[in-house]
C-alpha atoms as a PDB file:
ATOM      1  CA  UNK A   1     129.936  48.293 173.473  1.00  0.00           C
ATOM      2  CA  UNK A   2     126.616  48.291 171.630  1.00  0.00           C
ATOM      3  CA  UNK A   3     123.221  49.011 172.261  1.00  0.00           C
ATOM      4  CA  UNK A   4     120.158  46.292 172.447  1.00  0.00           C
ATOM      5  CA  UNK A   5     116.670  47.649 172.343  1.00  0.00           C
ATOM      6  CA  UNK A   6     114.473  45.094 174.139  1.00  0.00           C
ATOM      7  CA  UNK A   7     111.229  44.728 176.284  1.00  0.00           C
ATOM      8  CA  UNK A   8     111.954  42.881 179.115  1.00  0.00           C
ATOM      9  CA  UNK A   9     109.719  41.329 181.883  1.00  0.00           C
ATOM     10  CA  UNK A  10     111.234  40.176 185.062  1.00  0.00           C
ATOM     11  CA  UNK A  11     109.657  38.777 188.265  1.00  0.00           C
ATOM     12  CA  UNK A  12     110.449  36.294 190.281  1.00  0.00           C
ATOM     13  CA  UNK A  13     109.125  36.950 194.160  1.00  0.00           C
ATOM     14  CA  UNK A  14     107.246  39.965 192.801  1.00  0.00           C
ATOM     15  CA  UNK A  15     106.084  40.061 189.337  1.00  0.00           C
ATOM     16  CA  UNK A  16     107.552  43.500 188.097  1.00  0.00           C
ATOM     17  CA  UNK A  17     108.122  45.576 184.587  1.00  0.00           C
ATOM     18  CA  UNK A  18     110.827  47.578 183.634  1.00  0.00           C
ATOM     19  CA  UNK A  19     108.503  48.980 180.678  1.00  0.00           C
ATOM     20  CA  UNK A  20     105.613  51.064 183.025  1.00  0.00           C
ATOM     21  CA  UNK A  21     105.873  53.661 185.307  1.00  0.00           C
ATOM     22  CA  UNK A  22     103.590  54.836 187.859  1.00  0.00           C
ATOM     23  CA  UNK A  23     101.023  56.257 185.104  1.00  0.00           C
ATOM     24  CA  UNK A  24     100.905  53.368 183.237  1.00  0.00           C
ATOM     25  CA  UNK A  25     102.971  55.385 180.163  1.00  0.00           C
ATOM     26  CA  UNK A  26     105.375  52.852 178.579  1.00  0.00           C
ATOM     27  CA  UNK A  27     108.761  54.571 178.778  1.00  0.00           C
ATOM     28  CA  UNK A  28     111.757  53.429 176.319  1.00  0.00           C
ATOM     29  CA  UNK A  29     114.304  52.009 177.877  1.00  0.00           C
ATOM     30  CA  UNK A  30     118.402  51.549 176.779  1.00  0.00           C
ATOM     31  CA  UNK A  31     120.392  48.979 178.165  1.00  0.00           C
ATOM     32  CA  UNK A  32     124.161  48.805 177.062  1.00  0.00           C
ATOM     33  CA  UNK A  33     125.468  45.804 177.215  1.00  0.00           C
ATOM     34  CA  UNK A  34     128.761  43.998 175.650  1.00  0.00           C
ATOM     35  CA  UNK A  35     130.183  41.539 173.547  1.00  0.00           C
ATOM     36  CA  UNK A  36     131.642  38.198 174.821  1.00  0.00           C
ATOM     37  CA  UNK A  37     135.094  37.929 173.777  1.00  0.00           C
ATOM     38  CA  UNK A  38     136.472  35.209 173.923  1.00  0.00           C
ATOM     39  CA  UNK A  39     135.025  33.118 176.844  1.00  0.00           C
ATOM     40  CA  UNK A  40     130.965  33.070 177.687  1.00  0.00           C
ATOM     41  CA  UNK A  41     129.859  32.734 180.917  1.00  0.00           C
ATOM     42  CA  UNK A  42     129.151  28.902 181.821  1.00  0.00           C
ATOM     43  CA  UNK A  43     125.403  28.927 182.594  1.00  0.00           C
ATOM     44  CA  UNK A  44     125.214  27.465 185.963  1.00  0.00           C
ATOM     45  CA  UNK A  45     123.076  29.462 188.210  1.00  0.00           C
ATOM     46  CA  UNK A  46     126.383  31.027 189.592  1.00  0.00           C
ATOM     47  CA  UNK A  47     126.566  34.925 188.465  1.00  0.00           C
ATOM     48  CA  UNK A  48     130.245  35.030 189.468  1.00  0.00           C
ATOM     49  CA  UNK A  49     131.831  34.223 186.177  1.00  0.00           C
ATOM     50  CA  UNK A  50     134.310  37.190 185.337  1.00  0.00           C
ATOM     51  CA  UNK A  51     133.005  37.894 182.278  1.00  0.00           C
ATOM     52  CA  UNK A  52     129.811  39.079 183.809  1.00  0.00           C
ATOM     53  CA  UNK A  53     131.756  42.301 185.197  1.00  0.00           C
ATOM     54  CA  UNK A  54     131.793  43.793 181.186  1.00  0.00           C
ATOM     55  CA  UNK A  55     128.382  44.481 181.859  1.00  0.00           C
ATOM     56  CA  UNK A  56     126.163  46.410 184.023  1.00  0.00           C
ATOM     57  CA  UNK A  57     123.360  45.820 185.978  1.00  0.00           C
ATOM     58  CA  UNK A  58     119.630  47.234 184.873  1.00  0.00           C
ATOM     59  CA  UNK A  59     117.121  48.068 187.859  1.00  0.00           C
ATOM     60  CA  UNK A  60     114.543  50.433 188.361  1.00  0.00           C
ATOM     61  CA  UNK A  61     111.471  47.981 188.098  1.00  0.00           C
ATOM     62  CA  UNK A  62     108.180  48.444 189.166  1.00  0.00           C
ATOM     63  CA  UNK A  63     105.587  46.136 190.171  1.00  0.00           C
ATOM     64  CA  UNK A  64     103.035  44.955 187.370  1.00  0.00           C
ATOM     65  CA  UNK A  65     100.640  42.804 189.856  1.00  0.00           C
ATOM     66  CA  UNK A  66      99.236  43.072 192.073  1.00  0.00           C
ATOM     67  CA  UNK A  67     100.024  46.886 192.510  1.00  0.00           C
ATOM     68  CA  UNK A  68     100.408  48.083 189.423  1.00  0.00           C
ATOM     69  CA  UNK A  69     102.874  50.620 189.447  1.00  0.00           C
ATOM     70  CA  UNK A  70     104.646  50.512 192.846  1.00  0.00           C
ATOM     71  CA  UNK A  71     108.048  49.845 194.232  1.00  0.00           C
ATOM     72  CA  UNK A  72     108.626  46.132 194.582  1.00  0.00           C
ATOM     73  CA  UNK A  73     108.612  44.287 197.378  1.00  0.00           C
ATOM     74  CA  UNK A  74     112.224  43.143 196.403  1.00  0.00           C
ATOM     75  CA  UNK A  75     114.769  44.191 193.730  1.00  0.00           C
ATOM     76  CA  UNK A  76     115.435  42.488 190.668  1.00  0.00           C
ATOM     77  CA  UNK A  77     118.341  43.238 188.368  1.00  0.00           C
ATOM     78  CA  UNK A  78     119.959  41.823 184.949  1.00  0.00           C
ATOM     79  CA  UNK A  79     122.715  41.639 183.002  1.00  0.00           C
ATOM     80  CA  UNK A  80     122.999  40.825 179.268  1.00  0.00           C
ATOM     81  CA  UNK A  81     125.982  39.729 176.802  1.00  0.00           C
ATOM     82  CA  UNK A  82     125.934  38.430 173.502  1.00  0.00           C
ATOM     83  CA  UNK A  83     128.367  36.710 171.255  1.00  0.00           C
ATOM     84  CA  UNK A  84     128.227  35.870 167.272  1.00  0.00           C
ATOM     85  CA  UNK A  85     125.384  33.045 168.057  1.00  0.00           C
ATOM     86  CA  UNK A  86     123.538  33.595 171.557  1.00  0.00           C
ATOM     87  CA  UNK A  87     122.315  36.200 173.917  1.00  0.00           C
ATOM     88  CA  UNK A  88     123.131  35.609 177.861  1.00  0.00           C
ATOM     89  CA  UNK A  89     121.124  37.077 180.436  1.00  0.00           C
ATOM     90  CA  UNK A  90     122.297  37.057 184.309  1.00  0.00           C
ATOM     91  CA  UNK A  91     119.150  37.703 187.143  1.00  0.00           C
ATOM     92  CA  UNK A  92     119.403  38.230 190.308  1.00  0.00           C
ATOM     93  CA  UNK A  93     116.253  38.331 192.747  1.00  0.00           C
ATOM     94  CA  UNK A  94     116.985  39.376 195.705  1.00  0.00           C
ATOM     95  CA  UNK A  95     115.082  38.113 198.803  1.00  0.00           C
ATOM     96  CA  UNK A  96     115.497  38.572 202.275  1.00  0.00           C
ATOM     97  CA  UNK A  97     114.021  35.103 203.297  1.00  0.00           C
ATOM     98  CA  UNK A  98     115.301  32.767 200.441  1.00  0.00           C
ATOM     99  CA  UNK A  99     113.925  29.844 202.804  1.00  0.00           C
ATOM    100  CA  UNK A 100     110.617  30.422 201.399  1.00  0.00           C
ATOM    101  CA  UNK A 101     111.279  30.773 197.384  1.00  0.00           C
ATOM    102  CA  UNK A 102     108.715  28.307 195.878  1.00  0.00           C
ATOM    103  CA  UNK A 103     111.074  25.901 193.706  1.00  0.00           C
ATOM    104  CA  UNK A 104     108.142  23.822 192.379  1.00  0.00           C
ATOM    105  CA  UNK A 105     109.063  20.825 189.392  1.00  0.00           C
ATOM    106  CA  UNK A 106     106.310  21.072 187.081  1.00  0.00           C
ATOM    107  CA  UNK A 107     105.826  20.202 183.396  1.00  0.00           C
ATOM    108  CA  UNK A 108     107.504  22.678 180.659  1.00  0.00           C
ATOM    109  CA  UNK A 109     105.359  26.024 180.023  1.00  0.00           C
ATOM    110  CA  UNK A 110     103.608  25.441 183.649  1.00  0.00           C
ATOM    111  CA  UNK A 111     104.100  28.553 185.160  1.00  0.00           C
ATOM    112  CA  UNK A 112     103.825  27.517 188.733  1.00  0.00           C
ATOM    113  CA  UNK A 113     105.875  28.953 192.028  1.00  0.00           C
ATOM    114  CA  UNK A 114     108.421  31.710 191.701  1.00  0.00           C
ATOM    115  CA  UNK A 115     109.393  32.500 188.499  1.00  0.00           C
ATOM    116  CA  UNK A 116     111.590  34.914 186.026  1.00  0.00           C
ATOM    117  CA  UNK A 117     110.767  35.918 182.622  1.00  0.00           C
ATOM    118  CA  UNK A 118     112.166  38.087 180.089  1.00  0.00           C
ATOM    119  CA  UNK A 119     109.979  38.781 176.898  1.00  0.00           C
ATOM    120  CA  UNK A 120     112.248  39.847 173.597  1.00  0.00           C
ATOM    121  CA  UNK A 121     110.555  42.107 171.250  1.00  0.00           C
ATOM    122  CA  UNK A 122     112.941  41.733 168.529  1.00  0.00           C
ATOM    123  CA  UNK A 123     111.153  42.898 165.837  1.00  0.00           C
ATOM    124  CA  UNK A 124     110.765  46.498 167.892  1.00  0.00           C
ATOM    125  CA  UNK A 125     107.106  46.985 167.334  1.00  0.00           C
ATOM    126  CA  UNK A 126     105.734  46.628 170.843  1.00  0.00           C
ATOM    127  CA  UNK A 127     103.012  44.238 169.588  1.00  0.00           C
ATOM    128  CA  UNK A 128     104.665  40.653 169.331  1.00  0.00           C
ATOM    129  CA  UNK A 129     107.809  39.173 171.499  1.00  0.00           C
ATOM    130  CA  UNK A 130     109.788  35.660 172.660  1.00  0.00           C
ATOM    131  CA  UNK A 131     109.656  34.549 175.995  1.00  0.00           C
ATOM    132  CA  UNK A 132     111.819  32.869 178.255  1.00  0.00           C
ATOM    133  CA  UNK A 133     110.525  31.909 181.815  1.00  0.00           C
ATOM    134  CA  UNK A 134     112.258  29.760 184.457  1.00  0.00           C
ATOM    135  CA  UNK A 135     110.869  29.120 187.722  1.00  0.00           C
ATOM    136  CA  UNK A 136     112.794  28.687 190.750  1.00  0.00           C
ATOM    137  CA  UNK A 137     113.231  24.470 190.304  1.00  0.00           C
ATOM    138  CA  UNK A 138     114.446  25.335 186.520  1.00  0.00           C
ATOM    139  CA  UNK A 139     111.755  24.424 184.602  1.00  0.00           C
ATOM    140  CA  UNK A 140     111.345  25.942 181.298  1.00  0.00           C
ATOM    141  CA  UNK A 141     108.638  27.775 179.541  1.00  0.00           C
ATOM    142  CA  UNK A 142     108.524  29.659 176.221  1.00  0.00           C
ATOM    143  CA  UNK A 143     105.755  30.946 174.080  1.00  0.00           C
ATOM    144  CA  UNK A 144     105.304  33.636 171.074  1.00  0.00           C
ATOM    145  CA  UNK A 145     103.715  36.126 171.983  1.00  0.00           C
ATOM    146  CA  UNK A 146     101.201  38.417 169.032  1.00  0.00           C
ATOM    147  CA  UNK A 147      98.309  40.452 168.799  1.00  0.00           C
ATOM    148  CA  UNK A 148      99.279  42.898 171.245  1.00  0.00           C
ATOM    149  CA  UNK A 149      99.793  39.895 174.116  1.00  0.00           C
ATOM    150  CA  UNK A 150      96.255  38.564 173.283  1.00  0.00           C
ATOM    151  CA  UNK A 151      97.981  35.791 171.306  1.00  0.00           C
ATOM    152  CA  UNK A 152     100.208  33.578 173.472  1.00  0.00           C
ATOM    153  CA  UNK A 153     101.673  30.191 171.430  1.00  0.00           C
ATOM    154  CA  UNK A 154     102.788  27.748 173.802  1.00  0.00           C
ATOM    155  CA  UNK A 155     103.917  25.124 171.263  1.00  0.00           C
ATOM    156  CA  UNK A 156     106.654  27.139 170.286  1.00  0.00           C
ATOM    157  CA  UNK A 157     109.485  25.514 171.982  1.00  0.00           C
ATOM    158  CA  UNK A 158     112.729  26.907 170.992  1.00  0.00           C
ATOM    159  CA  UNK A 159     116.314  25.310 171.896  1.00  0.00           C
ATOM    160  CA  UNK A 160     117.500  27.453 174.984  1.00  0.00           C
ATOM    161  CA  UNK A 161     119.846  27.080 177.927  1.00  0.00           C
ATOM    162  CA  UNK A 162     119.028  28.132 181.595  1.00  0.00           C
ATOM    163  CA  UNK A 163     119.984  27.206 185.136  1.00  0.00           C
ATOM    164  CA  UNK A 164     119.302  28.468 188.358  1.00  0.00           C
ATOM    165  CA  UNK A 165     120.236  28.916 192.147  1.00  0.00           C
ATOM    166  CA  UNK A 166     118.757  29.733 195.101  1.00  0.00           C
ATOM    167  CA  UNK A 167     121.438  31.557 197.722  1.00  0.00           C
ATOM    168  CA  UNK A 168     121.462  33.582 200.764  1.00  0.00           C
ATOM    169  CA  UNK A 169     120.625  36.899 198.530  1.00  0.00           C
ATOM    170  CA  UNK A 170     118.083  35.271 197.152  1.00  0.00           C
ATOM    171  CA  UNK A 171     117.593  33.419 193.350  1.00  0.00           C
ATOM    172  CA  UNK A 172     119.526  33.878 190.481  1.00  0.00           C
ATOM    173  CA  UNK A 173     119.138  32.281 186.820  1.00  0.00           C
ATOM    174  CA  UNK A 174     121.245  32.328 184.018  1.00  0.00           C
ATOM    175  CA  UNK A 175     120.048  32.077 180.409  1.00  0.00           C
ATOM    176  CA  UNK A 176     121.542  31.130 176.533  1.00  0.00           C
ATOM    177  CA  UNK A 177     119.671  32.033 174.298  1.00  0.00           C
ATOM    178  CA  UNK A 178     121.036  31.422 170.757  1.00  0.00           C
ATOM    179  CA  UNK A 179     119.636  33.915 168.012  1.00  0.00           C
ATOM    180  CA  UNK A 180     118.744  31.007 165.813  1.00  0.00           C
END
């Protein structure tokens, strides 16, 4: 198993970040995770691919709006695996009232209804990351991200792979991402 060192921001019902804690005091986070050998999971929406069982799931968020800081409403958890080319990521967001998720079909990098993102700071510097957003009707959004998240490049449009599903839980998405 090896280690991955990223930032990560989920939300999807709740918007929520696994990097603050109640004082605001960024906290470093390690997430284990394994390598895909020999099958990847098919990214379908559907979490239930055995492969997914190699790894666990991360939790612990808290909210980042509108309460900064706080429990969230509803938990969110992840999964990641990697192979030579790609990263895959596994959410769930759990919801007690899946009825309601907002599954709106917009235009790429419109961040509209409920949503899930994960930022990757790959560079490790806390001041620039990737990210990879898909709402609730899977529709993509991606920008680069500098200058301390002042600097947000929406034109960046990198080739990625996602797919989601809305269940009794709650959502789920599935992402491949390759690393180039």
């Amino acid at each position: 198993m090896y280690r991955i060192f990223f930032l990560a921001t989920v939300s999807f019902f709740v918007v929520t970040h696994p990097a603050l804690s109640k004082n605001d005091t960024p906290e470093k986070r390690v997430y284990t995770t394994a390598r895909v050998n020999p099958l990847p999971p098919v990214i379908d929406g559907d979490l239930n691919d055995p492969v997914w069982a190699k790894a666990t799931w991360g939790t612990d968020f808290v909210q980042r709006t509108p309460d900064d800081g706080n429990e969230p409403s509803f938990e969110t958890s992840f999964k990641i695996l990697y192979d030579e080319k790609n990263l895959y990521v596994a959410i769930r967001a759990f919801d007690p009232e899946p009825e309601k998720i907002e599954a709106r079909v917009t235009r790429r990098d419109q961040f509209e209804g409920d949503w899930v993102e994960i930022q990757l700071d790959s560079y490790f510097d806390q001041r620039t990351s990737f990210s990879f957003t898909v709402n609730a009707a899977g529709v993509k959004g991606d920008e680069a991200i500098t200058k301390d998240g002042e600097g947000f490049d929406a034109n960046w449009n990198p080739v990625w792979y996602t797919e989601v599903a809305i269940d009794d839980e709650g959502g789920t998405a599935e992402m491949r991402i390759p690393f180039s």
